[in-house]
PDB file of N, CA and C in Angstrom:
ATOM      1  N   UNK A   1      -5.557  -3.099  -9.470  1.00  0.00           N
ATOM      2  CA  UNK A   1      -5.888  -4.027  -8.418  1.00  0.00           C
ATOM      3  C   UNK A   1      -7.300  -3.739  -7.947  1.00  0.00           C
ATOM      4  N   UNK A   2      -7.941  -5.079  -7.756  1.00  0.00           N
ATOM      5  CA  UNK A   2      -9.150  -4.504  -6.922  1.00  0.00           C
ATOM      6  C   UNK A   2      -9.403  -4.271  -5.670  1.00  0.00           C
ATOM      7  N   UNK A   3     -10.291  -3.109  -4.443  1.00  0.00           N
ATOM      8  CA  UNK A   3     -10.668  -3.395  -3.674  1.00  0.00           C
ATOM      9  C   UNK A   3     -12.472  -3.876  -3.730  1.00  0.00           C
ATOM     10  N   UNK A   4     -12.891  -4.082  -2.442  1.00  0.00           N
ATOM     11  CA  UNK A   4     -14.104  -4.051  -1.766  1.00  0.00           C
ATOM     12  C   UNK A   4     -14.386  -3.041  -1.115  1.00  0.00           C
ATOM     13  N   UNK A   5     -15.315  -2.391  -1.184  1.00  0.00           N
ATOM     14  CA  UNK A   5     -16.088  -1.191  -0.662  1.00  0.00           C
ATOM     15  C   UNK A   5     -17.384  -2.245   0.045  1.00  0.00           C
ATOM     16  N   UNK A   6     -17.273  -2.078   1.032  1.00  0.00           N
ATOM     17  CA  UNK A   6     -18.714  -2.378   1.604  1.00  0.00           C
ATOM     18  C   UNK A   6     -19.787  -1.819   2.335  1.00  0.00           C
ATOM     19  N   UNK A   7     -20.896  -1.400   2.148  1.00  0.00           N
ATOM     20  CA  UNK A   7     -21.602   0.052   2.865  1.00  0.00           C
ATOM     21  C   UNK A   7     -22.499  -0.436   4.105  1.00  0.00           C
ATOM     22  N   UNK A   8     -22.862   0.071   4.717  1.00  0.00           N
ATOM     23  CA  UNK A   8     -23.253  -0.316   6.127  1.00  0.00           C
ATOM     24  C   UNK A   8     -24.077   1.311   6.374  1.00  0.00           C
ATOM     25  N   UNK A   9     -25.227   0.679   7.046  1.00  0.00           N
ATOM     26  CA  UNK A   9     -25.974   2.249   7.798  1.00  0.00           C
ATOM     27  C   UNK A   9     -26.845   3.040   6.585  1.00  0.00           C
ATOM     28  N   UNK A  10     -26.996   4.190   7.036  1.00  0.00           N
ATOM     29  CA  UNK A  10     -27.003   5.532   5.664  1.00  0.00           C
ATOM     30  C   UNK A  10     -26.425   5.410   4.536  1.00  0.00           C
ATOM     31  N   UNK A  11     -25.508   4.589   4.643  1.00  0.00           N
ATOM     32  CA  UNK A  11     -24.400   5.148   3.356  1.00  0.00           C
ATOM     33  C   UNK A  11     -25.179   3.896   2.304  1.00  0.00           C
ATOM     34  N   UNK A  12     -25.250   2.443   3.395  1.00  0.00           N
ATOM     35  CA  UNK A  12     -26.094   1.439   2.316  1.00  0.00           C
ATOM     36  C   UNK A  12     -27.579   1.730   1.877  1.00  0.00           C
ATOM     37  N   UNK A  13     -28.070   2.798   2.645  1.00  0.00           N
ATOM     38  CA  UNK A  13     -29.594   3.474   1.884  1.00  0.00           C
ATOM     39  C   UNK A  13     -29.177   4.447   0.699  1.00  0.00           C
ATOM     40  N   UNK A  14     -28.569   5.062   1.078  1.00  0.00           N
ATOM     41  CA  UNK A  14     -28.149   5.957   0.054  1.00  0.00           C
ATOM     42  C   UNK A  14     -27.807   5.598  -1.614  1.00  0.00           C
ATOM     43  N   UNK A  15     -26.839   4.880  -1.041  1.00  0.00           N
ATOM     44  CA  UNK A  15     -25.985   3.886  -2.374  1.00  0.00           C
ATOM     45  C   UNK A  15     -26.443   3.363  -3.103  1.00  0.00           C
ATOM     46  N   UNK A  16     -27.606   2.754  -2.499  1.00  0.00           N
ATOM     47  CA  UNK A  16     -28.598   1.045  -2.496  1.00  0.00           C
ATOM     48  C   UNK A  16     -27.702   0.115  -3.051  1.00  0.00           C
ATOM     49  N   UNK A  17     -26.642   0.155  -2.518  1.00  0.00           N
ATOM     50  CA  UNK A  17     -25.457  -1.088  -2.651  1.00  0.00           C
ATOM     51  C   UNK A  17     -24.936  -1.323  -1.267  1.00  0.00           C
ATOM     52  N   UNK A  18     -24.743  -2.956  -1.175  1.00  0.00           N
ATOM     53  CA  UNK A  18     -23.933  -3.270   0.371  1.00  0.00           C
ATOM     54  C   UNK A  18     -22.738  -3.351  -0.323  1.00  0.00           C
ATOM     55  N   UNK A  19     -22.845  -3.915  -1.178  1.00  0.00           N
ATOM     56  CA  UNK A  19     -21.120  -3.808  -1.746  1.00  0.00           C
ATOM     57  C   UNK A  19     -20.805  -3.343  -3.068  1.00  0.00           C
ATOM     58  N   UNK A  20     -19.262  -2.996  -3.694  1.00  0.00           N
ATOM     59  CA  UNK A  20     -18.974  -3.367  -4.618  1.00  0.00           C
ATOM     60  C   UNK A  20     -17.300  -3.052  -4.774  1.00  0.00           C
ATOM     61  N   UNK A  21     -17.154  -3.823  -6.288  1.00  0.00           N
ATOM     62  CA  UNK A  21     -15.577  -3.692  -6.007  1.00  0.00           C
ATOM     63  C   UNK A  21     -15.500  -2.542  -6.382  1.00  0.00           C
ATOM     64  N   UNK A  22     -13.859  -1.795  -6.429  1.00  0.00           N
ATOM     65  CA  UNK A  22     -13.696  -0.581  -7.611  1.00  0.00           C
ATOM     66  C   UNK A  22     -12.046  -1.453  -7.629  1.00  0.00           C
ATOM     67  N   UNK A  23     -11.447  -0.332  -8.717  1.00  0.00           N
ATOM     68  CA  UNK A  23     -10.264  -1.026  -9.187  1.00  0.00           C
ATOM     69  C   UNK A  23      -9.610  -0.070  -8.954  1.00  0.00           C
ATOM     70  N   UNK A  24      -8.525   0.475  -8.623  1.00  0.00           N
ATOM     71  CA  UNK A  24      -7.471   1.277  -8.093  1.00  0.00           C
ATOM     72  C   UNK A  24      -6.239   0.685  -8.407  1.00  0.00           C
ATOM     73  N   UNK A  25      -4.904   2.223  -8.758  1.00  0.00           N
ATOM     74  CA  UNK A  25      -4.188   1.782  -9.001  1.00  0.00           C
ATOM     75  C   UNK A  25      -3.391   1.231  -7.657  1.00  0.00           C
ATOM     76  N   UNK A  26      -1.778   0.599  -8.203  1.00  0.00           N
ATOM     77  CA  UNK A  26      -0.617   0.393  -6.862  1.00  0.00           C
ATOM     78  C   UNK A  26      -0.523   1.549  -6.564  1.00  0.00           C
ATOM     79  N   UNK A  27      -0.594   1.516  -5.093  1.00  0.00           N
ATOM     80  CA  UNK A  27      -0.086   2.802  -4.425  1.00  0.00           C
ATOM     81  C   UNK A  27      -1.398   3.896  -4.342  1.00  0.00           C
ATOM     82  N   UNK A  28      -2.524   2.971  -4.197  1.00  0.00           N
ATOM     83  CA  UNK A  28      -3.351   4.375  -4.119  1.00  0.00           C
ATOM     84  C   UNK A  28      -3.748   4.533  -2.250  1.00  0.00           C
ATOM     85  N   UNK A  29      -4.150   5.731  -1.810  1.00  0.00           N
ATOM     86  CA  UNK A  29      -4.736   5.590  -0.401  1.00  0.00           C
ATOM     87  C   UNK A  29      -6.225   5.880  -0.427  1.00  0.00           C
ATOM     88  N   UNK A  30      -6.210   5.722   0.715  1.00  0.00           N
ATOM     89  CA  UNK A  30      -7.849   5.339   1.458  1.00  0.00           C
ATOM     90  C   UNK A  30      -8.634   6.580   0.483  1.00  0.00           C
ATOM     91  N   UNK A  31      -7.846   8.081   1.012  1.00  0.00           N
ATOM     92  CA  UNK A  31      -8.669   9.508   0.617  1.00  0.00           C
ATOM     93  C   UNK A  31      -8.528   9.118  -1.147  1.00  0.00           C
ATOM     94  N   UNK A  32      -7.938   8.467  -1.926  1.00  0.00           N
ATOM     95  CA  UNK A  32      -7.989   8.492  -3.150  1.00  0.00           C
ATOM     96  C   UNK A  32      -9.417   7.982  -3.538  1.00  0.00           C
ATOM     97  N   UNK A  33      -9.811   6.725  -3.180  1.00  0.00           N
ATOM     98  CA  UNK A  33     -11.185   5.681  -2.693  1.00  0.00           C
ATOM     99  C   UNK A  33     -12.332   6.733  -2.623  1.00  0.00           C
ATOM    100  N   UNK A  34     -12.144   7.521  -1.102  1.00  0.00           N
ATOM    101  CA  UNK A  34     -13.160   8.313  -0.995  1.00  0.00           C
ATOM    102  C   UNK A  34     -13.483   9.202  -1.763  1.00  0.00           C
ATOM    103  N   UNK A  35     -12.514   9.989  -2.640  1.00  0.00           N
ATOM    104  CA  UNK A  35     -13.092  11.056  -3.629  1.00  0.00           C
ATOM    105  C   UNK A  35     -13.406  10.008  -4.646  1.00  0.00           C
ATOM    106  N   UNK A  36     -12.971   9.158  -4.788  1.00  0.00           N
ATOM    107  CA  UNK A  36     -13.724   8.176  -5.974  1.00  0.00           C
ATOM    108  C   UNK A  36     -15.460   8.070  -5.431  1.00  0.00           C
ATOM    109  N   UNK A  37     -15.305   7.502  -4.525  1.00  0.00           N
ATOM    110  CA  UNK A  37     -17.185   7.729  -4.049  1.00  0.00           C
ATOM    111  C   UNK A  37     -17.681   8.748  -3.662  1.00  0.00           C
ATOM    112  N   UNK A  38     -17.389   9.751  -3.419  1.00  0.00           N
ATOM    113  CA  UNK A  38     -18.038  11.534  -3.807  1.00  0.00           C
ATOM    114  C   UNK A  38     -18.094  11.345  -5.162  1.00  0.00           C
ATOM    115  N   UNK A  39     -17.255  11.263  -6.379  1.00  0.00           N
ATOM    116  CA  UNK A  39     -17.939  11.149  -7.241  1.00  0.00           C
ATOM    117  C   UNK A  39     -18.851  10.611  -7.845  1.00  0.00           C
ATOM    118  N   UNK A  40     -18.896   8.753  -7.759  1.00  0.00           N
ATOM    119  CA  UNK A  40     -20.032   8.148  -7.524  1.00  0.00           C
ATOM    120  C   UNK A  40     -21.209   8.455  -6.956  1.00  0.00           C
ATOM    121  N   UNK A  41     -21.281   8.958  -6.296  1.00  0.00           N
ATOM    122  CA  UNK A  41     -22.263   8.639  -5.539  1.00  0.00           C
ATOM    123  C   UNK A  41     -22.436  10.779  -4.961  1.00  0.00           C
ATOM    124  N   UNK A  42     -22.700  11.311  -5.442  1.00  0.00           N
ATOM    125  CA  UNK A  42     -22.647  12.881  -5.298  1.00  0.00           C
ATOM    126  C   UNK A  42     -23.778  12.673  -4.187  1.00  0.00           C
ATOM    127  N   UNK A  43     -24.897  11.925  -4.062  1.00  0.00           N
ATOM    128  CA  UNK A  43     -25.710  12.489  -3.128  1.00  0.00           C
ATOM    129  C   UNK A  43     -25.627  11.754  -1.805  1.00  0.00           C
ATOM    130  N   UNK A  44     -24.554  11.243  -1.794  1.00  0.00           N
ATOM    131  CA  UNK A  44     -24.119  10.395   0.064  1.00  0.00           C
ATOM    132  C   UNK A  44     -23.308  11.090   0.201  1.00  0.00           C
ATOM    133  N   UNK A  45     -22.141  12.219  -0.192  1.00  0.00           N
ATOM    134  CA  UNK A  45     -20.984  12.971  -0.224  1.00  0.00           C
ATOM    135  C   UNK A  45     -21.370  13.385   1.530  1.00  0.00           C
ATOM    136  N   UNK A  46     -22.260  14.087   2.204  1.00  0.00           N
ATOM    137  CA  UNK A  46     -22.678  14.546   3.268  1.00  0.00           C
ATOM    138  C   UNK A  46     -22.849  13.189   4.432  1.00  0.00           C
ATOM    139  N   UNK A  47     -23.180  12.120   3.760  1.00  0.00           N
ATOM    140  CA  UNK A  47     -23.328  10.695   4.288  1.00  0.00           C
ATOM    141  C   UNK A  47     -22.025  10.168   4.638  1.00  0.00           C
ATOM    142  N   UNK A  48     -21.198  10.043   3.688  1.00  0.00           N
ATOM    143  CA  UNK A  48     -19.641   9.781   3.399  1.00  0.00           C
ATOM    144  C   UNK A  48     -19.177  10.616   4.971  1.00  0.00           C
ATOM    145  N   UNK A  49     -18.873  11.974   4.747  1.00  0.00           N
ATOM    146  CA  UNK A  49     -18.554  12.722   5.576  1.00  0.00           C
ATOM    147  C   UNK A  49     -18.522  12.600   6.985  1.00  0.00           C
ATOM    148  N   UNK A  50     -19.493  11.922   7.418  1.00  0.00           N
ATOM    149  CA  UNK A  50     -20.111  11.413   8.836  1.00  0.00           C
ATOM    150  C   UNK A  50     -19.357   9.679   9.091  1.00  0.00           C
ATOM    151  N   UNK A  51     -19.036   9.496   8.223  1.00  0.00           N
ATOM    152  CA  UNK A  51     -18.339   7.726   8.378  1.00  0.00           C
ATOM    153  C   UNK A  51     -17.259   7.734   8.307  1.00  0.00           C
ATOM    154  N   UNK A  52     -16.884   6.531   9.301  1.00  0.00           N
ATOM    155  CA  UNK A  52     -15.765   5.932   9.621  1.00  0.00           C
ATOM    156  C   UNK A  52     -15.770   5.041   7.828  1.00  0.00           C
ATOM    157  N   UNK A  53     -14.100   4.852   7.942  1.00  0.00           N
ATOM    158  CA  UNK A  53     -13.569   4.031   7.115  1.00  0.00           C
ATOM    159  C   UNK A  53     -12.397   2.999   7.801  1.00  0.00           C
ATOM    160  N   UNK A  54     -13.127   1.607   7.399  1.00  0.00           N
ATOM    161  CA  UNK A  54     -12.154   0.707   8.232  1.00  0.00           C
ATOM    162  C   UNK A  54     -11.440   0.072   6.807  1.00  0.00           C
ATOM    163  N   UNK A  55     -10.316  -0.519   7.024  1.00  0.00           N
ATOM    164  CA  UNK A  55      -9.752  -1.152   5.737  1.00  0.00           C
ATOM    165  C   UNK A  55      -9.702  -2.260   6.809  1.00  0.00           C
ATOM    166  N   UNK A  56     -10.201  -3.752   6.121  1.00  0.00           N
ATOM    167  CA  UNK A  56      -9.750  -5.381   7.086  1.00  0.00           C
ATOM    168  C   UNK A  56      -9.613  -5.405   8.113  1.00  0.00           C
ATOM    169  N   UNK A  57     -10.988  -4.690   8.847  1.00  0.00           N
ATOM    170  CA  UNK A  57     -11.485  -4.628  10.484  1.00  0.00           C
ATOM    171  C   UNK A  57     -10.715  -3.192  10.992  1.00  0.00           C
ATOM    172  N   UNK A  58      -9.667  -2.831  10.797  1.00  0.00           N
ATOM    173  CA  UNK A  58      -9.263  -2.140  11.286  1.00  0.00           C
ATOM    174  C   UNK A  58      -9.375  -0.264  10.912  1.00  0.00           C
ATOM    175  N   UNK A  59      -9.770   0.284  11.981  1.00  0.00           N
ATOM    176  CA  UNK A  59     -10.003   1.912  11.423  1.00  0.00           C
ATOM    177  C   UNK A  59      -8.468   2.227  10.644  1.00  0.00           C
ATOM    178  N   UNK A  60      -8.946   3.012   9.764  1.00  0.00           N
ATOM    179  CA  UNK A  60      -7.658   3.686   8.854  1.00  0.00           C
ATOM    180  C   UNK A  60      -7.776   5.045   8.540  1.00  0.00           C
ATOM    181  N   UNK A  61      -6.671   5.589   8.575  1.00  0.00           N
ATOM    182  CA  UNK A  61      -6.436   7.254   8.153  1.00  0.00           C
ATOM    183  C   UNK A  61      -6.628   7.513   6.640  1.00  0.00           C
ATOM    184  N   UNK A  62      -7.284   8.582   6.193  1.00  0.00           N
ATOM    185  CA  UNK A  62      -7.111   8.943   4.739  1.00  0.00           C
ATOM    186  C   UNK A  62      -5.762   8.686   4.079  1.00  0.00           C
ATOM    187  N   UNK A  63      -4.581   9.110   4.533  1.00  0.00           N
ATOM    188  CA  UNK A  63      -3.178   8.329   3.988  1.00  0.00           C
ATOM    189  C   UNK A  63      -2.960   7.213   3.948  1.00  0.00           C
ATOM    190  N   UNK A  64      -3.994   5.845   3.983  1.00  0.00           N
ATOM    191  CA  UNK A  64      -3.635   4.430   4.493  1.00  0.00           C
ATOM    192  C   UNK A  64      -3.406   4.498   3.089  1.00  0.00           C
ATOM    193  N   UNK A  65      -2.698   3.344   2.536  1.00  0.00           N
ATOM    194  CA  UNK A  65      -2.351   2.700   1.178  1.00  0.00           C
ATOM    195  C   UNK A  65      -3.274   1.590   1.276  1.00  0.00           C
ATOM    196  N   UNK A  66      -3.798   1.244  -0.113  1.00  0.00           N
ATOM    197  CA  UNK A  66      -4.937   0.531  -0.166  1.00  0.00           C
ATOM    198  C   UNK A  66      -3.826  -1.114  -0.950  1.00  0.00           C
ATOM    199  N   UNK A  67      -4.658  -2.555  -0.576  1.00  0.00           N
ATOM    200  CA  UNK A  67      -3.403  -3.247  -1.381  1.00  0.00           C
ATOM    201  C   UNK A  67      -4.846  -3.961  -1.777  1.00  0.00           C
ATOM    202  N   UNK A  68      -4.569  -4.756  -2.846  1.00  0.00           N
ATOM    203  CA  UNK A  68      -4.963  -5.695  -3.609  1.00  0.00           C
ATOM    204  C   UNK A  68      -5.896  -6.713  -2.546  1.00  0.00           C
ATOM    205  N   UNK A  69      -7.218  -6.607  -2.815  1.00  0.00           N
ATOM    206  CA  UNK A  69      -8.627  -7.290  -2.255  1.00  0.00           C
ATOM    207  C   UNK A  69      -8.196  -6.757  -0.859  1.00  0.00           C
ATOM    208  N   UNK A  70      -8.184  -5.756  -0.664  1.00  0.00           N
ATOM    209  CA  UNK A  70      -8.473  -5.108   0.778  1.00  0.00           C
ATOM    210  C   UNK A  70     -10.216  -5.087   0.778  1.00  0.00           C
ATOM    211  N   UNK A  71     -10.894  -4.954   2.137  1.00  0.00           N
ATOM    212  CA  UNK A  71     -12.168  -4.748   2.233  1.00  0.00           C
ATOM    213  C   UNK A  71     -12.581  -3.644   2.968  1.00  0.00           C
ATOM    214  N   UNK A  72     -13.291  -2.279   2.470  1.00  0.00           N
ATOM    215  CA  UNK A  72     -12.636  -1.177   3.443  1.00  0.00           C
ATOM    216  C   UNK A  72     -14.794  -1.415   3.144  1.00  0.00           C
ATOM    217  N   UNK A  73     -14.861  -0.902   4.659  1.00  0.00           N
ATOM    218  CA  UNK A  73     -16.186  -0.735   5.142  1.00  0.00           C
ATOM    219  C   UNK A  73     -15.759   0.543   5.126  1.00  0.00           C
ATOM    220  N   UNK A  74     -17.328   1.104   5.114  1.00  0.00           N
ATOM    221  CA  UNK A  74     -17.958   2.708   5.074  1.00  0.00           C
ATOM    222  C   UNK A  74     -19.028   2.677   6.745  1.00  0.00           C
ATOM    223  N   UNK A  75     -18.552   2.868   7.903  1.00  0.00           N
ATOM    224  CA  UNK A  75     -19.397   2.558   8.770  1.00  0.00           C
ATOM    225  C   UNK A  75     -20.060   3.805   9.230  1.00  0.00           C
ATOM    226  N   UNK A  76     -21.396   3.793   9.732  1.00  0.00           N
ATOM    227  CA  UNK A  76     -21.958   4.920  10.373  1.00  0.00           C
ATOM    228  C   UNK A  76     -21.388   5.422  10.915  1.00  0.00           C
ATOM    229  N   UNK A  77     -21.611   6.989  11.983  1.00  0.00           N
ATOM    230  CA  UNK A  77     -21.028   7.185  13.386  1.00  0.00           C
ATOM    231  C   UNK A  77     -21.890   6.353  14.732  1.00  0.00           C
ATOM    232  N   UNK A  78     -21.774   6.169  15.133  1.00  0.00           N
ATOM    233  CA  UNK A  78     -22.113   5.331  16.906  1.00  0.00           C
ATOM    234  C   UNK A  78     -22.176   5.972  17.437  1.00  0.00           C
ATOM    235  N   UNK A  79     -23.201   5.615  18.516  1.00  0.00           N
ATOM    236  CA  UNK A  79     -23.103   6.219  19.785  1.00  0.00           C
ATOM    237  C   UNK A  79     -24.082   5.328  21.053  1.00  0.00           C
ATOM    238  N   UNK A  80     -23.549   5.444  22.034  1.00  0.00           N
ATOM    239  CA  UNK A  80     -24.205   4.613  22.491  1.00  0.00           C
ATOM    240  C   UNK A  80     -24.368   5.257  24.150  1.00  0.00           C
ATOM    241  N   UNK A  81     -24.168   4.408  25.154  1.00  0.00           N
ATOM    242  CA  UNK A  81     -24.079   4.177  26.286  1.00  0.00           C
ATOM    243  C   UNK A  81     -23.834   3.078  27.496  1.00  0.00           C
TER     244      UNK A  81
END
């Protein structure tokens, strides 16, 4: 199945991609995704680390289950006032 990875912040300098798909099996979760892009991508691994992961607007835990054309953003950390 495919998802969407979409990068936002650092992670889209890093990458030099705003998006792309990857293909994952049924039943994979969020942390499966992310060691997929530590490997991709070895030199955002420290970038990665610092970001939120939302799956379809919503923040998600490394155990989330990923389903078929989910869109999981890679977002900076925030901060504001």
């Amino acid at each position: 199945m495919q998802v969407k990875v979409l990068f936002f912040g650092p992670a889209k300098d890093i990458t030099h991609l705003s998006s792309q798909f990857y293909t994952v099996e049924i039943g994979s979760t969020l942390q499966s995704l992310i060691n997929r892009l530590y490997q991709d991508f070895p030199q955002a691994k420290e970038v990665f680390e610092l970001c939120s992961f939302v799956i379809n607007t919503e923040f998600a835990s490394p155990e989330a289950i990923l389903r078929e054309e989910d869109e999981v953003a890679v977002l900076p950390p925030v901060s504001g006032g």
